[in-house]
Protein backbone atom coordinates (compact mmCIF):
# COMPACT_ATOMS: atom_id res chain seq x y z
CA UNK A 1 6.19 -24.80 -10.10
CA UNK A 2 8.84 -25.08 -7.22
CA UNK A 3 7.10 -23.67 -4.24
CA UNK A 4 11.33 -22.59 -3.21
CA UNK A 5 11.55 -20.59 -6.30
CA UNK A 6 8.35 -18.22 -5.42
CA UNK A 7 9.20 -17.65 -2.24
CA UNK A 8 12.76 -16.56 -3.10
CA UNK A 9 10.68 -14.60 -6.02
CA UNK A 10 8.53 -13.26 -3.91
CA UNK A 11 11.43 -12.27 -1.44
CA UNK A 12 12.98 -10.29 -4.39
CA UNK A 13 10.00 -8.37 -4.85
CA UNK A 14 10.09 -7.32 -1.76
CA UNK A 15 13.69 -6.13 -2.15
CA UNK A 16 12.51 -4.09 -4.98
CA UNK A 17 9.90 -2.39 -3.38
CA UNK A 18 11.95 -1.29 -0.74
CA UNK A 19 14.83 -0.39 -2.87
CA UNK A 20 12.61 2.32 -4.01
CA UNK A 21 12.90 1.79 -8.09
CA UNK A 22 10.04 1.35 -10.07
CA UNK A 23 11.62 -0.10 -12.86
CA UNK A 24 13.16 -3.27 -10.38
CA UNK A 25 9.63 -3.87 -9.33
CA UNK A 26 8.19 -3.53 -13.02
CA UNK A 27 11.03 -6.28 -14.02
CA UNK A 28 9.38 -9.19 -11.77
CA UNK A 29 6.30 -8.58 -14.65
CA UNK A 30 6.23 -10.15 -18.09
CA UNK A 31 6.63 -7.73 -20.84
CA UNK A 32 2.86 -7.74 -21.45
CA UNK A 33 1.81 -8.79 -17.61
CA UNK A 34 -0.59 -6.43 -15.40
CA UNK A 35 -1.84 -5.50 -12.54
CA UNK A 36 -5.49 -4.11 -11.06
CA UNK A 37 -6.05 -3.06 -8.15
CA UNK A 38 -9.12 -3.22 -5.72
CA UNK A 39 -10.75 -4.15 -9.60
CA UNK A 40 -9.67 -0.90 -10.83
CA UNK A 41 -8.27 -0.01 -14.12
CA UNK A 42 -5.35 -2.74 -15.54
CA UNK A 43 -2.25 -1.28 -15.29
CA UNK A 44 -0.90 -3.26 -18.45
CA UNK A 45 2.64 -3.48 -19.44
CA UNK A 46 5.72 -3.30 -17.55
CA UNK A 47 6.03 0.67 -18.26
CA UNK A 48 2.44 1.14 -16.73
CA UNK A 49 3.14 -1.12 -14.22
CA UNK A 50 6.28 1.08 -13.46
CA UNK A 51 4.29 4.48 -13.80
CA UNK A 52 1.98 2.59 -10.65
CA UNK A 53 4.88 1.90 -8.39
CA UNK A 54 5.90 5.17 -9.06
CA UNK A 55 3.08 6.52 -7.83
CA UNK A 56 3.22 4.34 -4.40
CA UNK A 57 6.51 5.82 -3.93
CA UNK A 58 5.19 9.37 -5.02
CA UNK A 59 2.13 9.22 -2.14
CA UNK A 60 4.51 7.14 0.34
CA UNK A 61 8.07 8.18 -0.14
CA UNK A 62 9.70 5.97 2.72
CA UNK A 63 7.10 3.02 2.21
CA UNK A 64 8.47 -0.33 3.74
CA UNK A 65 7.21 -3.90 2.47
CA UNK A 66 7.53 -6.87 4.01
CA UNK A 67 6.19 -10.28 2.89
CA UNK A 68 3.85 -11.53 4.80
CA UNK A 69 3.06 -15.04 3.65
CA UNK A 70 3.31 -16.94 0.11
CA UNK A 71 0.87 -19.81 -1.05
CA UNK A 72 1.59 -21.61 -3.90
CA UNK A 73 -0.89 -23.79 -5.96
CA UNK A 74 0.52 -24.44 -9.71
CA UNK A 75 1.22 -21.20 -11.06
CA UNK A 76 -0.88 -19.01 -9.16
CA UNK A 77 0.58 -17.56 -6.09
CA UNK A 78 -0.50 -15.32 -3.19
CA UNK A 79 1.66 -12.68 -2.14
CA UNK A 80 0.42 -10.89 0.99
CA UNK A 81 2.48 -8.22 2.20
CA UNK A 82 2.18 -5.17 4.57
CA UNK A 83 3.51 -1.37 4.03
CA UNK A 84 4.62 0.84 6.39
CA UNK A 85 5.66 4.78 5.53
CA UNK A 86 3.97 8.10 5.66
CA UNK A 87 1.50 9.70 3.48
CA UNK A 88 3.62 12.55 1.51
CA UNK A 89 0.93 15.01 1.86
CA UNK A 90 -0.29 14.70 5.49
CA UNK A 91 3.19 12.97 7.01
CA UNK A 92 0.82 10.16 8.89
CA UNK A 93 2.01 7.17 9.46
CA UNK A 94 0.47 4.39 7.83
CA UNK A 95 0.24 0.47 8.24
CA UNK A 96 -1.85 -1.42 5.33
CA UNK A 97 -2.21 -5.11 4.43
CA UNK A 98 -2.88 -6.43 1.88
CA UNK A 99 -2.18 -9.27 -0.96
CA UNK A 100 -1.30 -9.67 -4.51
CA UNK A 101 -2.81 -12.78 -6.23
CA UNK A 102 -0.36 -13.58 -8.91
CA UNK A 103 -0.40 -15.88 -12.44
CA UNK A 104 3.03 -16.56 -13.32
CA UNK A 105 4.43 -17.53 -16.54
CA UNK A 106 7.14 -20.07 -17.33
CA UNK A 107 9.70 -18.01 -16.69
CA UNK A 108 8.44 -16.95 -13.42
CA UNK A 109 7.04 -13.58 -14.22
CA UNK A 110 4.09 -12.22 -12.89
CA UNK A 111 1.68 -12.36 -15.88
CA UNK A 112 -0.78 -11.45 -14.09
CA UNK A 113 -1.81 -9.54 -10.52
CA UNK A 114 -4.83 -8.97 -9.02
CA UNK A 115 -4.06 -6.64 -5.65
CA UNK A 116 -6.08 -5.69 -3.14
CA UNK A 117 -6.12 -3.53 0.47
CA UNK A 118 -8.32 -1.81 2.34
CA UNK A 119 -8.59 1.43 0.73
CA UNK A 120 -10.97 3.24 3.45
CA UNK A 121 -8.17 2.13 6.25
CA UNK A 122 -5.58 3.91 3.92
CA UNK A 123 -7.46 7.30 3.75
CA UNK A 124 -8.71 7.11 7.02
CA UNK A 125 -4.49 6.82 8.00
CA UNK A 126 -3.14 9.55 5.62
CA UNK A 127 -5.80 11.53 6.96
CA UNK A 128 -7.91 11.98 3.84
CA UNK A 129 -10.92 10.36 4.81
C-alpha cells in the first residue's frame, strides 16, 4: 500500500475528529470494520463505531486531535495521535496519547482498529480518579 495515501488517510481522520461528526469519522471504517479499545468490547460496524465517537465527543465536547506519527508496513498502519479538550463533567483540561493500530482493506478502510491510551492518566485529568 502507498505509504502517501495513509498518511493523507490518516490526515483526513484527523479532520474528522475535529470536525466534530461521528458519522465522518465512522466513514474512514469498512461497513463491517471495528474498533476495541484498551481490549475492551468491539465496537463493530460503522453505526457502533459512530455511537463510540459520539461518546468521545459527549465526555469531551471541544476535543482536539492531532496526528502524531504514521507507520506503514503492508496494510497495517499505526496511527498515534494526541487529544486535547475538557472533560464535560468536571471542565479539566485534558492531554492523552495514544495510538490506533489499523488493518486496512483494499479500498483503504480501516477494517480493523485496535486503540489504546492510558486510561488511569485520563481519569486522573478529568478528575475522576
Amino acid at each position: 500500500m502507498d505509504s502517501t495515501k495513509i498518511a493523507q488517510l490518516a490526515q483526513s481522520y484527523t479532520n474528522a475528529w475535529n470536525s466534530k461528526s461521528a458519522e465522518a469519522v465512522a466513514s474512514f471504517y469498512a461497513r463491517d470494520g471495528d474498533i476495541v479499545i484498551n481490549c475492551g468490547e468491539p465496537w463493530s460496524g460503522r453505526n457502533r463505531v459512530q455511537e463510540m465517537a459520539d461518546g468521545f465527543f459527549t465526555d469531551v465536547p471541544d476535543l482536539t486531535l492531532t496526528c502524531d506519527d504514521v507507520r506503514v508496513s503492508g496494510k497495517h498502519a499505526l496511527f498515534s495521535w494526541t487529544f486535547t479538550g475538557h472533560d464535560a463533567a468536571t471542565g479539566n483540561p485534558l492531554k492523552i496519547h495514544g495510538w490506533e493500530e489499523w488493518d486496512l482493506n483494499r479500498d483503504l478502510e480501516v477494517q480493523s482498529s485496535r486503540g489504546w491510551f492510558d486510561a488511569e492518566a485520563y481519569a486522573h485529568q478529568a478528575g475522576n480518579g
